[in-house]
N, C-alpha and C. Protein backbone atom coordinates (compact mmCIF):
# COMPACT_ATOMS: atom_id res chain seq x y z
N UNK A 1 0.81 -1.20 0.00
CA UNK A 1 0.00 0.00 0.00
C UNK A 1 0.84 1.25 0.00
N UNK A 2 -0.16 2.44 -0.28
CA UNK A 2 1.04 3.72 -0.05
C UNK A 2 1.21 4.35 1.47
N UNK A 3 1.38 5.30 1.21
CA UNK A 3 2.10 5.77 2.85
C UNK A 3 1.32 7.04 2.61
N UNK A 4 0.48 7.65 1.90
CA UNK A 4 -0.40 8.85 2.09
C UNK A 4 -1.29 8.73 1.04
N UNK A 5 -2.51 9.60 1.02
CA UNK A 5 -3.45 10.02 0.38
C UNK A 5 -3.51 11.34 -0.01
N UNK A 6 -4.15 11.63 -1.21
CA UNK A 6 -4.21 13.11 -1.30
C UNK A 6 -5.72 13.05 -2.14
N UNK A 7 -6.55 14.03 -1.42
CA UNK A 7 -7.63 14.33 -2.07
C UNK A 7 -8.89 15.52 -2.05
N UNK A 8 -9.08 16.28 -3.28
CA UNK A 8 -9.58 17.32 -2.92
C UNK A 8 -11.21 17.36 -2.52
N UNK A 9 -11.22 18.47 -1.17
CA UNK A 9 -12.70 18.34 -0.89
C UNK A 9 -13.37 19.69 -0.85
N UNK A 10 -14.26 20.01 -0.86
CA UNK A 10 -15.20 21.53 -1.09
C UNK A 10 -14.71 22.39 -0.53
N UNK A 11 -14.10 23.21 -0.53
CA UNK A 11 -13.87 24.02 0.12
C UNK A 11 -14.38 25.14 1.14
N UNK A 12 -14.56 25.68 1.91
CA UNK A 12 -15.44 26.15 3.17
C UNK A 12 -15.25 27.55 3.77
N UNK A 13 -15.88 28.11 3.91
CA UNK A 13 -16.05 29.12 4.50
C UNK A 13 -16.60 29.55 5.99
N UNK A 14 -15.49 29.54 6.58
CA UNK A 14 -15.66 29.61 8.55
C UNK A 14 -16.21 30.36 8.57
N UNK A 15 -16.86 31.40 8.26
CA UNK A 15 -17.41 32.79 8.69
C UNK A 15 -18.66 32.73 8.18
N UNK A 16 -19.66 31.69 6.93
CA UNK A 16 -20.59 31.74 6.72
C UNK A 16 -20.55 30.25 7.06
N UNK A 17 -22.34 30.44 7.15
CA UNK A 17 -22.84 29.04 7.50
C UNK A 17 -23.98 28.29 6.82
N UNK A 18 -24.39 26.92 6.54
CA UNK A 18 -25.51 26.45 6.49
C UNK A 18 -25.41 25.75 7.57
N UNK A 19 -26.27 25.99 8.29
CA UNK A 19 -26.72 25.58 9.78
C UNK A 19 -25.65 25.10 10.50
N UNK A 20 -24.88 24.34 11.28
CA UNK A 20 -23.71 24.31 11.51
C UNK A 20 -22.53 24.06 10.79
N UNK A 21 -22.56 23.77 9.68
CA UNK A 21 -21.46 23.31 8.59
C UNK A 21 -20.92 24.82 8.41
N UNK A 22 -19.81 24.72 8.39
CA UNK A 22 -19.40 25.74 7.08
C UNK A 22 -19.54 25.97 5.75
N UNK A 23 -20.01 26.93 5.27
CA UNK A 23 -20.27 26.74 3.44
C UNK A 23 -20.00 26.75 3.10
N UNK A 24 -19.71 25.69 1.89
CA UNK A 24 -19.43 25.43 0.68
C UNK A 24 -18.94 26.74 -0.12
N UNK A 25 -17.42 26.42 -0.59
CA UNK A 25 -17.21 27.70 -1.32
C UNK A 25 -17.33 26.88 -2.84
N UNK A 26 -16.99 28.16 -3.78
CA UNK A 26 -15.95 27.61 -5.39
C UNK A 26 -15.38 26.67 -5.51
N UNK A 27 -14.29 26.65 -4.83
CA UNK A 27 -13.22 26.36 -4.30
C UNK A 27 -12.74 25.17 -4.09
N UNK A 28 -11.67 24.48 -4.04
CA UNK A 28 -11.47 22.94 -3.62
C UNK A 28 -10.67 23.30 -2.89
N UNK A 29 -10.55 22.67 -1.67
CA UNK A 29 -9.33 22.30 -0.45
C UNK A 29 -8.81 21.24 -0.63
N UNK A 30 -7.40 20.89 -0.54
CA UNK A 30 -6.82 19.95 -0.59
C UNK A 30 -6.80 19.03 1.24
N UNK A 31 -6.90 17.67 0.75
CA UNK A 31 -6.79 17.15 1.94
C UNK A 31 -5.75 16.08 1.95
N UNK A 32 -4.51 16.03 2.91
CA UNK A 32 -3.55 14.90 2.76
C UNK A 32 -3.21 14.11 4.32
N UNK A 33 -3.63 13.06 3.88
CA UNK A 33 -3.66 11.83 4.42
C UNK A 33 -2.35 10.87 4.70
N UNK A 34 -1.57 10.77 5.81
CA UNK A 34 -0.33 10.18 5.83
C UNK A 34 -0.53 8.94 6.71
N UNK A 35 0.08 7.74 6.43
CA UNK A 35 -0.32 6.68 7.63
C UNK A 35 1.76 6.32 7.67
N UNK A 36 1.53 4.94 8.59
CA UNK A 36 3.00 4.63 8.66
C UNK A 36 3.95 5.17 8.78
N UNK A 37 5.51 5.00 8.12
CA UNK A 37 6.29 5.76 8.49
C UNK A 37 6.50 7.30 7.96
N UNK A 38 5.71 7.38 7.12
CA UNK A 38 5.36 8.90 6.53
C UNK A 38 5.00 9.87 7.71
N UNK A 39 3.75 8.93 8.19
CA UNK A 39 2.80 10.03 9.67
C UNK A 39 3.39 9.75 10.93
N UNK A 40 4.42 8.75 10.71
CA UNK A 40 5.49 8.76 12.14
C UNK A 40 7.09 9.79 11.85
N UNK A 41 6.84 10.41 10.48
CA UNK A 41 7.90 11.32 10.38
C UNK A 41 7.45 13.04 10.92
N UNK A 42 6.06 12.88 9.42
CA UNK A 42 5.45 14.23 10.25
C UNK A 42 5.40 14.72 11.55
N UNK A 43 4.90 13.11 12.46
CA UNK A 43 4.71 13.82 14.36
C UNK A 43 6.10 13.89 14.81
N UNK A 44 7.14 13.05 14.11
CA UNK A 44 8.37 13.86 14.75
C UNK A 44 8.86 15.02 14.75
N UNK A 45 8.78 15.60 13.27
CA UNK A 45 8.79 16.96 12.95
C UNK A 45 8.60 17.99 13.31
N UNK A 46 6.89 17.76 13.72
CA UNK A 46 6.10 18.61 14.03
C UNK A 46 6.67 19.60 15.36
N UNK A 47 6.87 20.97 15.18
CA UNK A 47 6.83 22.09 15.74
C UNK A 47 5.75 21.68 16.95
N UNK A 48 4.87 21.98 16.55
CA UNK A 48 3.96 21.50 17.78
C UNK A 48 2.18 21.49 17.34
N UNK A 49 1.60 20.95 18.34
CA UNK A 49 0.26 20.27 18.06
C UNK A 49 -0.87 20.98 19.23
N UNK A 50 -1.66 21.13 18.45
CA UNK A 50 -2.74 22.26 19.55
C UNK A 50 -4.14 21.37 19.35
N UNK A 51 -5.06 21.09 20.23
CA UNK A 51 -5.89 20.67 20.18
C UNK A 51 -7.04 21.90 20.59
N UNK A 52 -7.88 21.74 18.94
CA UNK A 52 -8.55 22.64 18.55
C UNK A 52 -10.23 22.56 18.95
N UNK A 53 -10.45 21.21 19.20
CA UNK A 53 -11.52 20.58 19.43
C UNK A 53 -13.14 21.63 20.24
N UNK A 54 -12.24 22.14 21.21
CA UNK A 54 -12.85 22.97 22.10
C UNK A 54 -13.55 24.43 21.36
N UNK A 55 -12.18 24.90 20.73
CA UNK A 55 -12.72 25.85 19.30
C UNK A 55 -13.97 25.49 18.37
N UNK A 56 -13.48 24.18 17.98
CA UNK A 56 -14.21 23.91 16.64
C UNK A 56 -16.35 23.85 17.39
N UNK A 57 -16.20 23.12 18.55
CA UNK A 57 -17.61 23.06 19.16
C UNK A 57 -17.46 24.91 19.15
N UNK A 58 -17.04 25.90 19.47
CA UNK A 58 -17.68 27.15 19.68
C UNK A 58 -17.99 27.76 18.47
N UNK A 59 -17.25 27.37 17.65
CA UNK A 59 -17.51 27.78 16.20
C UNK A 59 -19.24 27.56 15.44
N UNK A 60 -18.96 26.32 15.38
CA UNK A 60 -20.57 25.15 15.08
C UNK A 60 -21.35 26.45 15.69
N UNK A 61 -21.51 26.75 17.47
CA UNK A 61 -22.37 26.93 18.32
C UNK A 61 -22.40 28.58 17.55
N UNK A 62 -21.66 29.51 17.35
CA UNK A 62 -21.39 30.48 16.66
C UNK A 62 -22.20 30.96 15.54
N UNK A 63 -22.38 29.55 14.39
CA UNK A 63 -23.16 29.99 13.51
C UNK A 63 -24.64 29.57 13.74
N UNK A 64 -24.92 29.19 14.33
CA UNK A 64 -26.56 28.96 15.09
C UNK A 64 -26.64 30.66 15.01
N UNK A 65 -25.84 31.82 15.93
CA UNK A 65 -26.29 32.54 16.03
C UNK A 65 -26.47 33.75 14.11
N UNK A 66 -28.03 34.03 13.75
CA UNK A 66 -28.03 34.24 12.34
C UNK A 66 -27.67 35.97 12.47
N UNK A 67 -27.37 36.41 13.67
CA UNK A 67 -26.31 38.17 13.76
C UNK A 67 -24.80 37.74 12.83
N UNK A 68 -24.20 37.18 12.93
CA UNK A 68 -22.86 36.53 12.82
C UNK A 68 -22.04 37.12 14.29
N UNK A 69 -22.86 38.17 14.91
CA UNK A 69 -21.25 38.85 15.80
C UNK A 69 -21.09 37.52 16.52
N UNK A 70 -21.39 36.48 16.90
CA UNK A 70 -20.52 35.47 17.60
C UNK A 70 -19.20 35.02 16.65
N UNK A 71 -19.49 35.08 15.89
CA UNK A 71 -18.64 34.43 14.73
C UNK A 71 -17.28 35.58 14.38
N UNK A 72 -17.97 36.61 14.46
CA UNK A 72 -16.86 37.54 14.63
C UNK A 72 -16.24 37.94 15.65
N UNK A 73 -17.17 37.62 16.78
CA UNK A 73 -16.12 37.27 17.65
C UNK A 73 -15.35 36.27 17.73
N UNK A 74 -15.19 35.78 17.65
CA UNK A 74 -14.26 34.33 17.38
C UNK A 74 -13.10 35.04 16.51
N UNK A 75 -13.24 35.91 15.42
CA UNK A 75 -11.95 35.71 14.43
C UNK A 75 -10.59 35.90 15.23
N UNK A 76 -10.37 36.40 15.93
CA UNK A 76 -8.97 36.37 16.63
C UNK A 76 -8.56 35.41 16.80
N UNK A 77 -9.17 34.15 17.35
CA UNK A 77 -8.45 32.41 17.48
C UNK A 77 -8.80 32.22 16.48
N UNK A 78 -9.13 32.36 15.35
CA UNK A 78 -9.48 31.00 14.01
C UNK A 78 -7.70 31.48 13.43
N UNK A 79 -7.46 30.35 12.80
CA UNK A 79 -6.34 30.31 12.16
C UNK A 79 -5.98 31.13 10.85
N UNK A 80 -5.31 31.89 10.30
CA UNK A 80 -5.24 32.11 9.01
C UNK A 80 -5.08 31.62 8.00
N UNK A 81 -5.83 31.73 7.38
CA UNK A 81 -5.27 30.93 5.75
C UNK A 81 -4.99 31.34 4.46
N UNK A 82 -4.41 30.75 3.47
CA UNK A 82 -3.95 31.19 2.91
C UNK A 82 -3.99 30.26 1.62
N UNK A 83 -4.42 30.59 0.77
CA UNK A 83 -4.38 29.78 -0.38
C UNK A 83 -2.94 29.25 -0.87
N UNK A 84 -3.01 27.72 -0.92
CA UNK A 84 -1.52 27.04 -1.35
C UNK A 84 -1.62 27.07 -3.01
N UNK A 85 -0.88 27.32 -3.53
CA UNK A 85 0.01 27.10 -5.00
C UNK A 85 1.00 26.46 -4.80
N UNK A 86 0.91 24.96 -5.49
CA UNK A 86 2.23 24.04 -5.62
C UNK A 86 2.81 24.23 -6.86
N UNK A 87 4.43 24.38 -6.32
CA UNK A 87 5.28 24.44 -7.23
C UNK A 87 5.67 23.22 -8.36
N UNK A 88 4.38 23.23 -9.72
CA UNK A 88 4.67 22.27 -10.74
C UNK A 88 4.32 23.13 -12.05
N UNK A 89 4.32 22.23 -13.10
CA UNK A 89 4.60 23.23 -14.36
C UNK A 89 2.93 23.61 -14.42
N UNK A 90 2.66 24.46 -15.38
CA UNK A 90 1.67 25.51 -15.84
C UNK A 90 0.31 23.92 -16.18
N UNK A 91 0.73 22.85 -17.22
CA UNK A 91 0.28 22.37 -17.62
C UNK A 91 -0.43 21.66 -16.11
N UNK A 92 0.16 20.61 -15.36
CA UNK A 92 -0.27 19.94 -14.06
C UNK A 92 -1.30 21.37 -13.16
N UNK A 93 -0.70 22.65 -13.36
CA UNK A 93 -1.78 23.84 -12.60
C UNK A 93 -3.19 23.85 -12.83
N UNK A 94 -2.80 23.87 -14.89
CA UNK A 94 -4.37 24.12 -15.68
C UNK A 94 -4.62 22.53 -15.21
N UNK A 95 -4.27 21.53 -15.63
CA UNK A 95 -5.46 20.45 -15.24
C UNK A 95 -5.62 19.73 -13.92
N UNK A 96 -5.14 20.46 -12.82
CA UNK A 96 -5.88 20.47 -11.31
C UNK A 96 -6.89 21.54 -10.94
N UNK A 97 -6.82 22.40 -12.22
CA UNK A 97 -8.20 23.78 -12.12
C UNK A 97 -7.70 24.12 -10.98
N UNK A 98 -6.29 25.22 -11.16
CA UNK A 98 -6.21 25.97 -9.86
C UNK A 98 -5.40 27.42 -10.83
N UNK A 99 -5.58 27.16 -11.91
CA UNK A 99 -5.54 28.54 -12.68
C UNK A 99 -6.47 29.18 -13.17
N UNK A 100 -7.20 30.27 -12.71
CA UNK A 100 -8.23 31.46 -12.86
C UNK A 100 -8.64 30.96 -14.22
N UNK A 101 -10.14 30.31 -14.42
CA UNK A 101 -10.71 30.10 -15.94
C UNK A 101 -10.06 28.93 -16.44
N UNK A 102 -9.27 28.07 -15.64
CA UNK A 102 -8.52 27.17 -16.28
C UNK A 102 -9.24 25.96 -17.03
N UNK A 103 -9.85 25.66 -17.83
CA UNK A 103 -10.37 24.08 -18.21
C UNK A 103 -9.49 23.16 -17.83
N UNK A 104 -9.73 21.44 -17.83
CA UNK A 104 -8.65 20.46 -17.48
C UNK A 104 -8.51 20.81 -18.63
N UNK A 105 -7.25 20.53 -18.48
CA UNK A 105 -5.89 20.07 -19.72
C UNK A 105 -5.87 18.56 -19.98
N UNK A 106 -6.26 18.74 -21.09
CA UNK A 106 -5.29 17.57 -21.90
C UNK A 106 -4.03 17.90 -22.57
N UNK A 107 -3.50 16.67 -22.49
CA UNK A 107 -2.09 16.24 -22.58
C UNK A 107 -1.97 16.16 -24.09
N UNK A 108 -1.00 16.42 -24.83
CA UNK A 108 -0.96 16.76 -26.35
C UNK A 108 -1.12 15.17 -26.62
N UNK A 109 -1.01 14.80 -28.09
CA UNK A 109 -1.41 13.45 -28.61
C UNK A 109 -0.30 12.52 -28.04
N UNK A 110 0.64 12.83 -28.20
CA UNK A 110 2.34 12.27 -28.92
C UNK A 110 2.53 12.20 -26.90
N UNK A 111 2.00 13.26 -25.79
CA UNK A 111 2.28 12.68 -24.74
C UNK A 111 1.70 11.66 -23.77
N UNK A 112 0.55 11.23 -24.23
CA UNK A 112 -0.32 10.77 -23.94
C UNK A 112 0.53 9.18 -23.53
N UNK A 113 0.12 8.20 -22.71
CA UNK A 113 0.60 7.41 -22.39
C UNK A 113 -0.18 6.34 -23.68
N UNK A 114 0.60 5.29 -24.26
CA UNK A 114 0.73 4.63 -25.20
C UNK A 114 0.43 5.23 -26.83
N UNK A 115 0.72 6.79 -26.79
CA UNK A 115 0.21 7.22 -27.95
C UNK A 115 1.18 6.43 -28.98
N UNK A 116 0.89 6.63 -30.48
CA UNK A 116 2.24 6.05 -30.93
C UNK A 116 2.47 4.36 -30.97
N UNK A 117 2.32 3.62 -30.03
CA UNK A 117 2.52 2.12 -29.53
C UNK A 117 1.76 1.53 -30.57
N UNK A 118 1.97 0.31 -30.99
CA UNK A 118 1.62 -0.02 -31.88
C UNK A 118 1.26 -1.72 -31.48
């Protein structure tokens, strides 16, 4: 088997809500998944680990309220974020749709896996 997962999921918006969820943006979030000695490297690594748990229930409880000021109150502990761009060529950008208007890309004829083969 492999030693991680990678897979994109809806992306979300902490500050708006459908009923306790966060909403659904545009957007895709990436999600990565490490098991074995991969996720026994990361926790060595790791700077350090905060358990958010306590947050995340005030948050939920936050958007119940339909003022938002609970929710704005909160922004001082929510984390910042920041949209990731991985460093690969233009072509792998356009067909993960993370370039503005991008369609997937296809791959020219001649690169195509068995093009040519006979």
């Amino acid at each position: 088997g492999t030693l991680g997962r990678v897979q994109w999921d809806p992306a979300r918006d902490l500050m708006e809500a459908d009923g306790r969820e966060p909403r659904r943006c545009r957007g895709r979030a990436i999600q990565i998944g490490l098991k074995g000695r991969l996720s026994e490297l990361y926790v060595r690594s790791a700077t350090s680990i905060e358990d958010v748990t306590e947050l995340s229930h005030r948050v939920g409880e936050a958007h119940q309220d339909k003022t938002k000021r609970a929710i704005e109150a909160l922004k001082p502990e929510l984390p910042h974020e920041r949209p990731y761009m991985p460093s690969c060529s233009e072509f792998d950008l356009a067909r993960l749709r993370l370039l503005p208007g991008a369609a997937p890309a296809q791959r020219p004829r001649s690169a195509r896996a068995g093009a040519g083969a006979s």
